[in-house]
C-alpha atoms as a PDB file:
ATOM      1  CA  UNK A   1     127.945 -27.001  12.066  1.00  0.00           C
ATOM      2  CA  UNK A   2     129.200 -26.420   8.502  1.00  0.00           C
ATOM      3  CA  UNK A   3     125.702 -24.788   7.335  1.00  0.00           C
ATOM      4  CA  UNK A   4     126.549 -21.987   9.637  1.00  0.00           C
ATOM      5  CA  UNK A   5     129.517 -21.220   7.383  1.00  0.00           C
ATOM      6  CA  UNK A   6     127.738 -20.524   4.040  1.00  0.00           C
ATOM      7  CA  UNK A   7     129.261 -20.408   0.772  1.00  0.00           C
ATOM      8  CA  UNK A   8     131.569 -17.307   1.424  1.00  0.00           C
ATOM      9  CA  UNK A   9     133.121 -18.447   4.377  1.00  0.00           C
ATOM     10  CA  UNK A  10     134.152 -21.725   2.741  1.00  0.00           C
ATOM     11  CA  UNK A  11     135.526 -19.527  -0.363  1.00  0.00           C
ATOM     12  CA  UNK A  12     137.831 -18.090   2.294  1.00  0.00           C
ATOM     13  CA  UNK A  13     138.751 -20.805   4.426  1.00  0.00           C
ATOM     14  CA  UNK A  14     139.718 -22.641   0.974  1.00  0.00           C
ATOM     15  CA  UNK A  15     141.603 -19.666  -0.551  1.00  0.00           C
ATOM     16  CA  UNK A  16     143.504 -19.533   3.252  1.00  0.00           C
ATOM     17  CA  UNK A  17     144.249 -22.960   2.933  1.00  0.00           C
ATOM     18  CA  UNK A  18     145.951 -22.686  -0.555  1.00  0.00           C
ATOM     19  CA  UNK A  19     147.832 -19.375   0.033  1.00  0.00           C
ATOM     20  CA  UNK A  20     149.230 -21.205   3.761  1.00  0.00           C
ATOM     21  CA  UNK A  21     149.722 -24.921   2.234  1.00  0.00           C
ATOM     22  CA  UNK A  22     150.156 -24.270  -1.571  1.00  0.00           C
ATOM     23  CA  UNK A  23     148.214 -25.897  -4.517  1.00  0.00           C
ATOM     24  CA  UNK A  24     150.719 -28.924  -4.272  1.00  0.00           C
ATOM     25  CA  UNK A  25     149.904 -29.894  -0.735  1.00  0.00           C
ATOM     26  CA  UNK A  26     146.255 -29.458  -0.753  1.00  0.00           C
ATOM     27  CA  UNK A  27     145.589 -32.799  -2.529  1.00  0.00           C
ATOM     28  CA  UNK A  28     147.665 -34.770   0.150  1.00  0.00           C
ATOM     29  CA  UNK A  29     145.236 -32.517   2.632  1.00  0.00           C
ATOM     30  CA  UNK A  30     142.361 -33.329   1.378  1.00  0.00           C
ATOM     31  CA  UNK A  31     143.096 -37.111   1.074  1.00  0.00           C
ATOM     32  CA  UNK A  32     144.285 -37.600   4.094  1.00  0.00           C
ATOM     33  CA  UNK A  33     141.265 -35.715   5.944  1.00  0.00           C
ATOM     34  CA  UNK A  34     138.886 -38.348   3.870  1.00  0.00           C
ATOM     35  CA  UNK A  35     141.112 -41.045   5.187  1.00  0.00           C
ATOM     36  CA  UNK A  36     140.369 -39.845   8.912  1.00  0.00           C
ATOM     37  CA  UNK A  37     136.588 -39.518   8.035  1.00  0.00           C
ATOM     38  CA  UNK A  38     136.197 -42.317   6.537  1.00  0.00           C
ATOM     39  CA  UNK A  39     138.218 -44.332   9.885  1.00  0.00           C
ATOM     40  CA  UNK A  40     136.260 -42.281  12.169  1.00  0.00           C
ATOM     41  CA  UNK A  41     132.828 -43.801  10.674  1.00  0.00           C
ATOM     42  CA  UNK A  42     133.771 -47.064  10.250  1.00  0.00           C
ATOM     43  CA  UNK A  43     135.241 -46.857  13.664  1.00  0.00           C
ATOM     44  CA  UNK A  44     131.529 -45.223  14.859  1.00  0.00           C
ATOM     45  CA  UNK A  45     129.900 -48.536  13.033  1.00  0.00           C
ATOM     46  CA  UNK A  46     131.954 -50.719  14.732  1.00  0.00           C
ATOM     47  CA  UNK A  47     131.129 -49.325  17.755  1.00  0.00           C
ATOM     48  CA  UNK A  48     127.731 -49.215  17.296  1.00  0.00           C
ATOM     49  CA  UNK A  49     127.073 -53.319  15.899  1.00  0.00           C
ATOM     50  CA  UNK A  50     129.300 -54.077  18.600  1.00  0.00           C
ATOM     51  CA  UNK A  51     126.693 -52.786  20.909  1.00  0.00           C
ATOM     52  CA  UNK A  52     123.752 -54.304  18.911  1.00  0.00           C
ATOM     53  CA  UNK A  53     125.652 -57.382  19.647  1.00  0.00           C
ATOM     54  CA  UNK A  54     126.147 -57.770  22.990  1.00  0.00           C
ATOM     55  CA  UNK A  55     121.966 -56.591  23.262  1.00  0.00           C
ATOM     56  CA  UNK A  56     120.981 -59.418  21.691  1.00  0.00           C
ATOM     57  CA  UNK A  57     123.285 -61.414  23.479  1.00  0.00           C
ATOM     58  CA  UNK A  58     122.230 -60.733  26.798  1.00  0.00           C
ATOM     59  CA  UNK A  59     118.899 -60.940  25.606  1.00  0.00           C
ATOM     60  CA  UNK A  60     119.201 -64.235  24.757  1.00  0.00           C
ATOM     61  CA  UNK A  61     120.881 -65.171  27.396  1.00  0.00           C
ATOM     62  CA  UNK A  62     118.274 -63.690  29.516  1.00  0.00           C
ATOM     63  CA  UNK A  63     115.539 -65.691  27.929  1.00  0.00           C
ATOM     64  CA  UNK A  64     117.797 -68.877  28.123  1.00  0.00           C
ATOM     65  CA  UNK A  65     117.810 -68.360  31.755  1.00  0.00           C
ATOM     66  CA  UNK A  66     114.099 -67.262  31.946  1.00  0.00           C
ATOM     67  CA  UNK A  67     113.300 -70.701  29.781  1.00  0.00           C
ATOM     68  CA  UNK A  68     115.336 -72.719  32.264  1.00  0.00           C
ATOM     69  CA  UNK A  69     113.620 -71.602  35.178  1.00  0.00           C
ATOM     70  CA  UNK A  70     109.960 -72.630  33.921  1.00  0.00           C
ATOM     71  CA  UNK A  71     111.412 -75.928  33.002  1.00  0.00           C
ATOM     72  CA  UNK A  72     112.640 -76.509  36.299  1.00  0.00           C
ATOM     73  CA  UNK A  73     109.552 -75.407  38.186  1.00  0.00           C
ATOM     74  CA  UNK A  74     107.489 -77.899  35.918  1.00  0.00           C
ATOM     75  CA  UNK A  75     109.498 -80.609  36.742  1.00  0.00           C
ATOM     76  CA  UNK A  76     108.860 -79.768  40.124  1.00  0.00           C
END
C-alpha cells in the first residue's frame, strides 16, 4: 500500500502534517501511532498462537480419543 506512494508523496503528506499539527505535536503523533502498531501486532500474535493452540489441542484430543478406541476394541 505505502510503495504506491513513493518518496514525493510522503514529502507532502509529512510537510501537511506539520503545517496542520505543528512541529510540537508531531512527536506525540508519531508515538502514539507506534503505540497502536505495535498493539495491533501483538494483538495479531495473540490471535494467531491462540489458534495454534487450540489446533494442537484438538489434535490431541482427537488422537486421545482415536487411542482409546483401539484399546477398547482389543480388549474386546
Amino acid at each position: 500500500m505505502l510503495s504506491s506512494i513513493g518518496i514525493p508523496g510522503l514529502i507532502l503528506i509529512l510537510v501537511i502534517a506539520l503545517i496542520i499539527f505543528g512541529p510540537s505535536k508531531l512527536p506525540e503523533i508519531g508515538r502514539a501511532f507506534g503505540n497502536t502498531l505495535k498493539e495491533f501486532k501483538k494483538s495479531t500474535n495473540d490471535l494467531i498462537s491462540n489458534e495454534k493452540e487450540e489446533k494442537t489441542n484438538f489434535e490431541e484430543k482427537n488422537n486421545q480419543i482415536a487411542l482409546e478406541k483401539s484399546k477398547r476394541l482389543e480388549t474386546k
